[in-house]
N, C-alpha and C. Protein backbone atom coordinates (compact mmCIF):
# COMPACT_ATOMS: atom_id res chain seq x y z
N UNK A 1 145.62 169.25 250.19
CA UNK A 1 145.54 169.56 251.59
C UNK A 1 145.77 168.31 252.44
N UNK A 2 145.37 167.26 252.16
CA UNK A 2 145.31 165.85 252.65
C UNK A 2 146.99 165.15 252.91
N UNK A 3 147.56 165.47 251.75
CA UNK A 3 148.80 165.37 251.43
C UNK A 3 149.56 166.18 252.95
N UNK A 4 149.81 167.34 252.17
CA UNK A 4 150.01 168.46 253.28
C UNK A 4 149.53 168.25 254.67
N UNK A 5 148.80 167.81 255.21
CA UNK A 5 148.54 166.90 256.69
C UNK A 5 149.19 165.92 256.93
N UNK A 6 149.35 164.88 255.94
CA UNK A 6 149.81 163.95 256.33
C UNK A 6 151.57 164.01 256.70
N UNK A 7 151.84 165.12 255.99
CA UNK A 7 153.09 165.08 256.07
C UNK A 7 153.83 165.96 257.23
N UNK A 8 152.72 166.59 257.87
CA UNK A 8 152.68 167.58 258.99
C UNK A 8 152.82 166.54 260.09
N UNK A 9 151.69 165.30 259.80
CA UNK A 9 151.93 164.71 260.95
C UNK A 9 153.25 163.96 261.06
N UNK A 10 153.80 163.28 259.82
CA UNK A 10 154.66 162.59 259.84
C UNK A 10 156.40 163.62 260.59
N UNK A 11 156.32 164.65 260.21
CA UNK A 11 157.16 165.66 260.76
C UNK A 11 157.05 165.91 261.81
N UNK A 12 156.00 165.84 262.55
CA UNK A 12 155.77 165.97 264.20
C UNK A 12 155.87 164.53 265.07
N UNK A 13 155.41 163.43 264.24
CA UNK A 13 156.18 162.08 264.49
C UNK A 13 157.38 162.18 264.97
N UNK A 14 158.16 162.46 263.58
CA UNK A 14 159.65 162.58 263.84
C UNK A 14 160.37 163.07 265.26
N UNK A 15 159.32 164.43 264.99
CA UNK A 15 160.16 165.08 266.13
C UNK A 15 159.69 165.00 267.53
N UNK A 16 158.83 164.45 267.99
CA UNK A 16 158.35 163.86 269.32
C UNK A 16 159.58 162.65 269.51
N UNK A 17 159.55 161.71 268.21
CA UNK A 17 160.27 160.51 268.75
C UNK A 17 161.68 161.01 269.19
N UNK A 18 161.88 161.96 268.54
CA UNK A 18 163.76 162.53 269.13
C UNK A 18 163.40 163.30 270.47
N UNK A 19 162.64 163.67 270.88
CA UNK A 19 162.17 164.32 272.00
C UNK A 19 162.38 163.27 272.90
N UNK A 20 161.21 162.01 272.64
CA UNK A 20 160.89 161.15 273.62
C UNK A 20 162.65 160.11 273.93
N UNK A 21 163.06 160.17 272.83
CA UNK A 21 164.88 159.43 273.17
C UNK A 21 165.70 160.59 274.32
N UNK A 22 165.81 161.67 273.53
CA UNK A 22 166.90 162.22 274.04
C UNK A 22 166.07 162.59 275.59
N UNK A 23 164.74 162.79 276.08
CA UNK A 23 164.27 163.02 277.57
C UNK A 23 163.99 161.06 278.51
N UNK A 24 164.78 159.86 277.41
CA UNK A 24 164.29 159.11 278.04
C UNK A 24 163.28 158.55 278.38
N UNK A 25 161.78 158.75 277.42
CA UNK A 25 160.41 158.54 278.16
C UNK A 25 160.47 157.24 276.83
N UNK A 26 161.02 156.43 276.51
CA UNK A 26 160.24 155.03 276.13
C UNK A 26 158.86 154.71 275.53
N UNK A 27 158.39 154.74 277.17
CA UNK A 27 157.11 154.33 277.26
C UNK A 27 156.26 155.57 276.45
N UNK A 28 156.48 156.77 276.76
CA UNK A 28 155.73 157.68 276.01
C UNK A 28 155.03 157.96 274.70
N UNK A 29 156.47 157.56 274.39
CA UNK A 29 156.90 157.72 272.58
C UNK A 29 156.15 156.25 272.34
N UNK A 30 156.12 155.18 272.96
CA UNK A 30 155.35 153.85 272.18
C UNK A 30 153.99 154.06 272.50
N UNK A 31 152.95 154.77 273.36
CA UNK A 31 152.09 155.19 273.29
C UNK A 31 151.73 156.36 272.39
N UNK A 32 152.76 157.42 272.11
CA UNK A 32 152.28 158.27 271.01
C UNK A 32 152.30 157.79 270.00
N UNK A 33 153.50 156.85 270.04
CA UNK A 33 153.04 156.05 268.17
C UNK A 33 152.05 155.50 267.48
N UNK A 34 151.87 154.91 268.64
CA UNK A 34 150.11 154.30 268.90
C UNK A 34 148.71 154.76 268.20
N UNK A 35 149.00 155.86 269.36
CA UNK A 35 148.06 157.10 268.68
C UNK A 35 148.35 157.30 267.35
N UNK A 36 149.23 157.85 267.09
CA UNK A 36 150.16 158.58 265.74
C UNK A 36 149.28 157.40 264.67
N UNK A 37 150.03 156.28 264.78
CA UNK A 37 149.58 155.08 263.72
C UNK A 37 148.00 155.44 263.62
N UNK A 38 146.72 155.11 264.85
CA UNK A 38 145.71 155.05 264.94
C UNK A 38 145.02 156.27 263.74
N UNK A 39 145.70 157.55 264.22
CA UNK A 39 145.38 158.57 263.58
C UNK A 39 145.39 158.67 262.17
N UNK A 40 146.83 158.28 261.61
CA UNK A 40 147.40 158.38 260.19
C UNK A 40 146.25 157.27 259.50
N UNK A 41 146.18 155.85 260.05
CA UNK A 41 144.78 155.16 259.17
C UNK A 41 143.35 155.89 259.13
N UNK A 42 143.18 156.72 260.16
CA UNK A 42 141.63 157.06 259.83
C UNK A 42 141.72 158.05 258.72
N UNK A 43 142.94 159.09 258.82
CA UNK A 43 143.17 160.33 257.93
C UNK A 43 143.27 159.11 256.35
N UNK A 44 143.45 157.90 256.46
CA UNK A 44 143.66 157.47 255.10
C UNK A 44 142.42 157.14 254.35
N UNK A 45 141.42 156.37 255.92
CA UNK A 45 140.41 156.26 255.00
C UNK A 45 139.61 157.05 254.85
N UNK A 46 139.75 158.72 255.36
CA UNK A 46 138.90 159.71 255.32
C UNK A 46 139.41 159.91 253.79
N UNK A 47 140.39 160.03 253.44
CA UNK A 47 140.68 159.93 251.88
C UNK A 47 140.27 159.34 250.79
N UNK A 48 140.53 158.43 251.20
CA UNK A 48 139.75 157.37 250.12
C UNK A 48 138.26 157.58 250.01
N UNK A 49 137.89 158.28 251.06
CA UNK A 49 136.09 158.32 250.83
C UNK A 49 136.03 159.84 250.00
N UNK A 50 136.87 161.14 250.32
CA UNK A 50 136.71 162.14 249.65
C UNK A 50 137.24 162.17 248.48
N UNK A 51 136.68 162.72 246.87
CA UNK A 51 137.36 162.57 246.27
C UNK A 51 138.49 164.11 246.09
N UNK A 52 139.43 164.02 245.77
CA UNK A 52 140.26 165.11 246.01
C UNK A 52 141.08 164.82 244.69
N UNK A 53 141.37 166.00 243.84
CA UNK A 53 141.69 165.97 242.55
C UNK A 53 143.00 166.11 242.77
N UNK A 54 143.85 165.02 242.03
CA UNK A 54 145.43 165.22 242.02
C UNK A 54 145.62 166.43 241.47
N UNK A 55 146.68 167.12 242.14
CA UNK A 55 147.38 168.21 241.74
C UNK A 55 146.69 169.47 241.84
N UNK A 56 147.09 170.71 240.82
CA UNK A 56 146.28 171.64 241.04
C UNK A 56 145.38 172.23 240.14
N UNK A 57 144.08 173.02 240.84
CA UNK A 57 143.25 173.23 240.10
C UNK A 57 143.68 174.76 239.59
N UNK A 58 143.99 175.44 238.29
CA UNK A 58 144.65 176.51 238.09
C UNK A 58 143.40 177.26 237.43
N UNK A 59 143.62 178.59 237.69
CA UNK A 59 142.20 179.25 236.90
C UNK A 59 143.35 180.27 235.39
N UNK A 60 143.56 179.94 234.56
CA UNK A 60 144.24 180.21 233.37
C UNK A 60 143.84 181.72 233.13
N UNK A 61 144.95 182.54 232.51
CA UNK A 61 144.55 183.65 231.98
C UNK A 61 143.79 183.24 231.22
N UNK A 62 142.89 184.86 230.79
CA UNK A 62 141.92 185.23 229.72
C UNK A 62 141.67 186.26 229.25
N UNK A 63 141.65 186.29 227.55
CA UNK A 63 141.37 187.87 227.41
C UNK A 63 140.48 187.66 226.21
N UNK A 64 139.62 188.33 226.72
CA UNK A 64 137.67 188.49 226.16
C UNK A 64 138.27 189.81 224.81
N UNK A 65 137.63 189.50 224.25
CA UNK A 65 137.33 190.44 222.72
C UNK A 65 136.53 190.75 222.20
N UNK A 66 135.91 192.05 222.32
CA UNK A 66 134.16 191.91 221.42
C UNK A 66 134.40 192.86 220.49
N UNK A 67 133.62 192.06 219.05
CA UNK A 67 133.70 192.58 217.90
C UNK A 67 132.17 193.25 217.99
N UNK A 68 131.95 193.83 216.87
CA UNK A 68 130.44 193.94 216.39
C UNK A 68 129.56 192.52 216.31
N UNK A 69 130.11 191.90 215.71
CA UNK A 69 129.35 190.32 215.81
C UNK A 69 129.68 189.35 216.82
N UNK A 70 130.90 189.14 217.77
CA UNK A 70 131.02 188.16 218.11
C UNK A 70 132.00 188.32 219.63
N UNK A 71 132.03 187.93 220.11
CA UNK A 71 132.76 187.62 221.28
C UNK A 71 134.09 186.59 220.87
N UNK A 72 135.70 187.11 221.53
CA UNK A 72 136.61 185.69 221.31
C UNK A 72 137.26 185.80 222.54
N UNK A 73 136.95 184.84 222.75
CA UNK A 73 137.88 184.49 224.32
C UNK A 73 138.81 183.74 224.00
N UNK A 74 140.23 183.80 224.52
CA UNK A 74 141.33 183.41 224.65
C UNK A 74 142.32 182.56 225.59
N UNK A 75 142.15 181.56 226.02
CA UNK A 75 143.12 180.90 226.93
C UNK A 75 144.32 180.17 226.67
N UNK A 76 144.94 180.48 228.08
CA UNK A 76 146.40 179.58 228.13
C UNK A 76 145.77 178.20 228.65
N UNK A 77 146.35 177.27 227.68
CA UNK A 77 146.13 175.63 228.18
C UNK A 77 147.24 175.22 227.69
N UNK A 78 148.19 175.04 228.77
CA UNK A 78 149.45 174.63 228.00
C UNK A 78 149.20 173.15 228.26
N UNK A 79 149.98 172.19 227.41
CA UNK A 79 150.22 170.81 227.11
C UNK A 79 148.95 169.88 227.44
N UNK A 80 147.71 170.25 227.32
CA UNK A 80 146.47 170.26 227.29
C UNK A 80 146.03 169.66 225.94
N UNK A 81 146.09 168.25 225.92
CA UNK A 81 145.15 167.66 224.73
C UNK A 81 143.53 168.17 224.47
N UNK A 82 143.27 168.48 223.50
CA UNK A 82 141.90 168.95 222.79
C UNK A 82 141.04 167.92 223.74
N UNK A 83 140.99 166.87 223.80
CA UNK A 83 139.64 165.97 223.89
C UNK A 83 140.23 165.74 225.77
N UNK A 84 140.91 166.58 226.08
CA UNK A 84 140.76 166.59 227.88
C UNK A 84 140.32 168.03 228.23
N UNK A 85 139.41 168.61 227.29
CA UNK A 85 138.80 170.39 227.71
C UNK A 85 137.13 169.85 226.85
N UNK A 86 136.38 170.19 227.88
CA UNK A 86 134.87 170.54 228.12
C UNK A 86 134.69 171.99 228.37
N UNK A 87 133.76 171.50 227.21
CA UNK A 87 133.45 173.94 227.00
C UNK A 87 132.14 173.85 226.98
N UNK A 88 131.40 174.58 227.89
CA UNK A 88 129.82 174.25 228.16
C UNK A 88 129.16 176.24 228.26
N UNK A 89 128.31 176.20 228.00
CA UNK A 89 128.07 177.64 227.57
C UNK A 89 126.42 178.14 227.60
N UNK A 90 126.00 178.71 228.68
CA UNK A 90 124.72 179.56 228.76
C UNK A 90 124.47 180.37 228.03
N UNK A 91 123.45 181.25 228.01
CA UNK A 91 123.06 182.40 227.12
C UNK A 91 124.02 183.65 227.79
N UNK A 92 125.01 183.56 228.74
CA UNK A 92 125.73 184.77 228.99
C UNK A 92 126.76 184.32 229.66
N UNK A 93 127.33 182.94 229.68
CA UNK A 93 128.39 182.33 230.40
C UNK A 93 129.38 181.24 229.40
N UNK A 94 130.75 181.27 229.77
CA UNK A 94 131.17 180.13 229.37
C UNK A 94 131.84 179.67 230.95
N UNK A 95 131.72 178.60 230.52
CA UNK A 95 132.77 177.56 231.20
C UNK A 95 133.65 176.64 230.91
N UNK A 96 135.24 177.05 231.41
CA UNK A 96 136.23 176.05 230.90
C UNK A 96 136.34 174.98 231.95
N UNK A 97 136.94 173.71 231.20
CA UNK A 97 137.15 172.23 232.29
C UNK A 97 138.75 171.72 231.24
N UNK A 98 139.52 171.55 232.50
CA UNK A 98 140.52 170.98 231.12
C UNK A 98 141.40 169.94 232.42
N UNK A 99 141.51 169.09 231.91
CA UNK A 99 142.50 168.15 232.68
C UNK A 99 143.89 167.88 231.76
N UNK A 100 145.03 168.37 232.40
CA UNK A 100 146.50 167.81 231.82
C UNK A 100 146.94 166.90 232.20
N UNK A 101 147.31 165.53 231.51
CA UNK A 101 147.70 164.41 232.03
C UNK A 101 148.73 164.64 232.98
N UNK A 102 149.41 163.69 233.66
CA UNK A 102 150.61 163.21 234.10
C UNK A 102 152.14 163.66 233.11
N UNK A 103 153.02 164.20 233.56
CA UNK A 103 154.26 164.60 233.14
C UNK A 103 155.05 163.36 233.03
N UNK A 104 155.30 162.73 232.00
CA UNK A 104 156.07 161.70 231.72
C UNK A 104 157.20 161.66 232.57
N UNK A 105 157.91 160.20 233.03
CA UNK A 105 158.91 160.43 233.50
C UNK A 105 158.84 160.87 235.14
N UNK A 106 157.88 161.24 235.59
CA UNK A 106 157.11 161.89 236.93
C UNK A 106 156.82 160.43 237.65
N UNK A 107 157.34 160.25 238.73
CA UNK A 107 156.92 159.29 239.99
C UNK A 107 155.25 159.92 240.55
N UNK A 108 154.40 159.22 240.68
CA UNK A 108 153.21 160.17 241.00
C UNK A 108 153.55 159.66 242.19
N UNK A 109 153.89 158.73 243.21
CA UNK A 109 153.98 158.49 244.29
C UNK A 109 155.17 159.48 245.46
N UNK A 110 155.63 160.05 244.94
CA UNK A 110 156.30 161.31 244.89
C UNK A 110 155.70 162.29 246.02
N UNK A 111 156.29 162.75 246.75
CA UNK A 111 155.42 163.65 248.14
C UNK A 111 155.47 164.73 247.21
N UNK A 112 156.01 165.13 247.12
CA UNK A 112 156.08 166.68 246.11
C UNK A 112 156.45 166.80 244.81
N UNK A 113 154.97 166.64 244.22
CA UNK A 113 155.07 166.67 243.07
C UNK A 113 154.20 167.97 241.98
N UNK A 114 154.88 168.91 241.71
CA UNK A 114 154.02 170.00 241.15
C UNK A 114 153.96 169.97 240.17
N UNK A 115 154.30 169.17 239.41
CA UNK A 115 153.94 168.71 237.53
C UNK A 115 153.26 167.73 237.28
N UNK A 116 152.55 167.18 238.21
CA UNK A 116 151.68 165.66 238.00
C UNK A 116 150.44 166.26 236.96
N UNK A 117 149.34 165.99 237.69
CA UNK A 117 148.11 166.80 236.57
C UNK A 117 147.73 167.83 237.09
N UNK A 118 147.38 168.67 236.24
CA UNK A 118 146.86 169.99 236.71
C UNK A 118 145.44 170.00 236.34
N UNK A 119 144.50 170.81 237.00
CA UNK A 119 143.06 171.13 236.59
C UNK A 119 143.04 172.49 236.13
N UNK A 120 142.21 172.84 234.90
CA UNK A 120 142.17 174.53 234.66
C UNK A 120 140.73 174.62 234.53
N UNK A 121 140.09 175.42 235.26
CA UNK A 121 138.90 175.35 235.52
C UNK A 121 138.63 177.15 235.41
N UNK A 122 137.82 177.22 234.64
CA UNK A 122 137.97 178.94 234.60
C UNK A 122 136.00 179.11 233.89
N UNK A 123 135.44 180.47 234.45
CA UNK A 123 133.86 180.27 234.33
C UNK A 123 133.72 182.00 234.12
N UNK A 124 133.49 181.86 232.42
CA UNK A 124 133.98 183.15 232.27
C UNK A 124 132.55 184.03 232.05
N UNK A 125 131.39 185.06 232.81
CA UNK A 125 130.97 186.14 232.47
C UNK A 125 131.06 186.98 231.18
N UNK A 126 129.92 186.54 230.22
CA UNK A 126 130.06 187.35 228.84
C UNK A 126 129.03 188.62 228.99
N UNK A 127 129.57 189.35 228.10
CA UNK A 127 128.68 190.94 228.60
C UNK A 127 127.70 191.14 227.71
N UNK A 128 126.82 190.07 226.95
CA UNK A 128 125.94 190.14 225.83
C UNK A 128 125.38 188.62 226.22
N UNK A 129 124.32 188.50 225.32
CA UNK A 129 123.63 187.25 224.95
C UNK A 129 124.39 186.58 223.94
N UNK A 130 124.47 185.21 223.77
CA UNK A 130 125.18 184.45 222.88
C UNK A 130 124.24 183.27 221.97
N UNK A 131 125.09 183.01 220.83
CA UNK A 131 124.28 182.05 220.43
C UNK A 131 125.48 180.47 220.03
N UNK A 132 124.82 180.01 221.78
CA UNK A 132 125.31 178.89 221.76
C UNK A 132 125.99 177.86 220.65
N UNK A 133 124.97 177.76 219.98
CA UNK A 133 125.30 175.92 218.91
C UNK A 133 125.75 176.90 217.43
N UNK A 134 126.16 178.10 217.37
CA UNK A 134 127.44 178.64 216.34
C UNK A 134 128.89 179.22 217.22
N UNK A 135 128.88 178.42 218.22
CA UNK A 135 130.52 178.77 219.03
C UNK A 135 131.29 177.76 218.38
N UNK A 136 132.17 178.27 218.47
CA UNK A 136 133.72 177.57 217.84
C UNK A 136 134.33 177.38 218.57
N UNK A 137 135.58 176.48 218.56
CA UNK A 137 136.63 176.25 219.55
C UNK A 137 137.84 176.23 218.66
N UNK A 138 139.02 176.18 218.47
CA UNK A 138 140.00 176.00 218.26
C UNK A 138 141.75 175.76 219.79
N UNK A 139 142.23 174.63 219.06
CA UNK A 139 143.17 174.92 220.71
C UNK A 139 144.29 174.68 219.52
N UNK A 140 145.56 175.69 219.69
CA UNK A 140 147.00 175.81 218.81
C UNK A 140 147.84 175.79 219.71
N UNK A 141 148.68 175.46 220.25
CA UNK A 141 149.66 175.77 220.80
C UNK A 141 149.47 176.01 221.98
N UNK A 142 148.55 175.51 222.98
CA UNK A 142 148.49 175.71 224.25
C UNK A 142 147.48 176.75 224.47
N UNK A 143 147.25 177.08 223.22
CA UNK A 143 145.89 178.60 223.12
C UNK A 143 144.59 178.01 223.41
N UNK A 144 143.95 178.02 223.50
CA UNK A 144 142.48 177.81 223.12
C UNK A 144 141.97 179.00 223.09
N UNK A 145 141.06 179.20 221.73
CA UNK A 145 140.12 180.30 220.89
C UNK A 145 138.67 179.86 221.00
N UNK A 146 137.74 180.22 221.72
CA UNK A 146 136.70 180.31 221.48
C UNK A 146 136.09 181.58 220.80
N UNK A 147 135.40 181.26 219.96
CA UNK A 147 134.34 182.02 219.33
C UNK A 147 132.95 182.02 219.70
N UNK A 148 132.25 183.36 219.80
CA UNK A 148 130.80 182.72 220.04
C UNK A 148 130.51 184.16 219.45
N UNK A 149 129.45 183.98 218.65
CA UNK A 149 128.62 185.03 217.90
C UNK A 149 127.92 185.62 219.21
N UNK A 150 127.61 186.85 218.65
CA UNK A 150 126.71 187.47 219.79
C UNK A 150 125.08 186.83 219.36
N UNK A 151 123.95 187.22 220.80
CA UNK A 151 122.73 186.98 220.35
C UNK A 151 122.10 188.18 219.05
N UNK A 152 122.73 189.43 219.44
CA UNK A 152 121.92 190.61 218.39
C UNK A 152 123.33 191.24 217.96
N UNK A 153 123.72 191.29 217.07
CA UNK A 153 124.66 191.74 216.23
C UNK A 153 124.75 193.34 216.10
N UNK A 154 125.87 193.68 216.43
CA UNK A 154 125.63 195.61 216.36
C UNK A 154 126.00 195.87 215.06
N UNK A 155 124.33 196.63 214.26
CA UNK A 155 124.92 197.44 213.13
C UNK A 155 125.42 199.08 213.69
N UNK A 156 126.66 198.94 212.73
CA UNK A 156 127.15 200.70 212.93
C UNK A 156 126.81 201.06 212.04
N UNK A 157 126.11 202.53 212.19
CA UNK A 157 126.20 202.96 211.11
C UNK A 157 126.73 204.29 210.54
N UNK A 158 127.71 205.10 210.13
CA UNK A 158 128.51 205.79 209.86
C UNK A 158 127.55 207.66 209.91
N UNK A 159 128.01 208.73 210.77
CA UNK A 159 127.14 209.30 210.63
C UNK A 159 127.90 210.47 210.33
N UNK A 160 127.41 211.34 209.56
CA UNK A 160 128.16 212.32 208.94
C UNK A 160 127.99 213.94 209.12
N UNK A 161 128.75 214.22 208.97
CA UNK A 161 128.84 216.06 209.84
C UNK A 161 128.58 217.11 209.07
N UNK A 162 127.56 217.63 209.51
CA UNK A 162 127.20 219.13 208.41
C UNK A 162 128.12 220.13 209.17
């Protein structure tokens, strides 16, 4: 968003200063710059004080699976190294955290840049009790598999017709 302002202003810069030439006002345009400049440093160091996460924060598909024993949740994490995803998990919640580096080859100084890092942040509602410290993880191919046993396991039991 910060980005996106700044570049709003810099575009309205522009086009005041062709305003202020082609109507002749000089003096105008070196007082709006003024301003303009004054403005663009405070918007910088209002930045530097907020922290604001490069790029975007994406909420990834998901598709939940319940067995008799277990719950498997499924995500897209594409080009997502294993040890940049934090998987944290209540008695009826998961939560994903995944940071994708920088796209090789990518200028990050770049005004528009939509391949820099991405955030996938996704906080998924399980429809049972779980038992935390037997969840699994696996990540293949941009997948990530979680497993998590349920808290009470459904026996079926087969019932038969007179």
């Amino acid at each position: 968003m910060m980005r996106m302002l700044c570049k709003s202003a810099r575009n309205l810069s522009t086009r005041m200063y062709i305003l202020a030439d082609d109507l002749g006002l000089i003096d105008i345009e070196s007082i709006y710059s003024k301003e303009m400049n004054r403005f663009c440093g405070k918007m910088c160091c209002i930045r530097d004080l907020v922290p604001i996460p490069m790029g975007n924060v994406r909420k990834p598909p998901v598709d939940i699976v319940e067995t008799d024993e277990a719950i498997i949740v499924t995500l897209e994490l594409p080009g997502v190294d294993k040890e940049a995803i934090e998987i944290t998990a209540t008695d009826d919640e998961l939560s994903i955290y995944a940071k994708r580096a920088a796209v090789l080859g990518v200028d990050e100084s770049a005004q528009e840049c939509e391949r820099s890092h991405d955030i996938f942040r996704r906080n998924i509602r399980l429809p049972c009790g779980i038992k935390r410290e037997q969840a699994k993880a696996a990540l293949n191919k941009g997948l990530l598999t979680i497993t998590v046993p349920k808290e009470n396991a459904i026996i079926r039991n087969a019932i038969s017709i007179e």
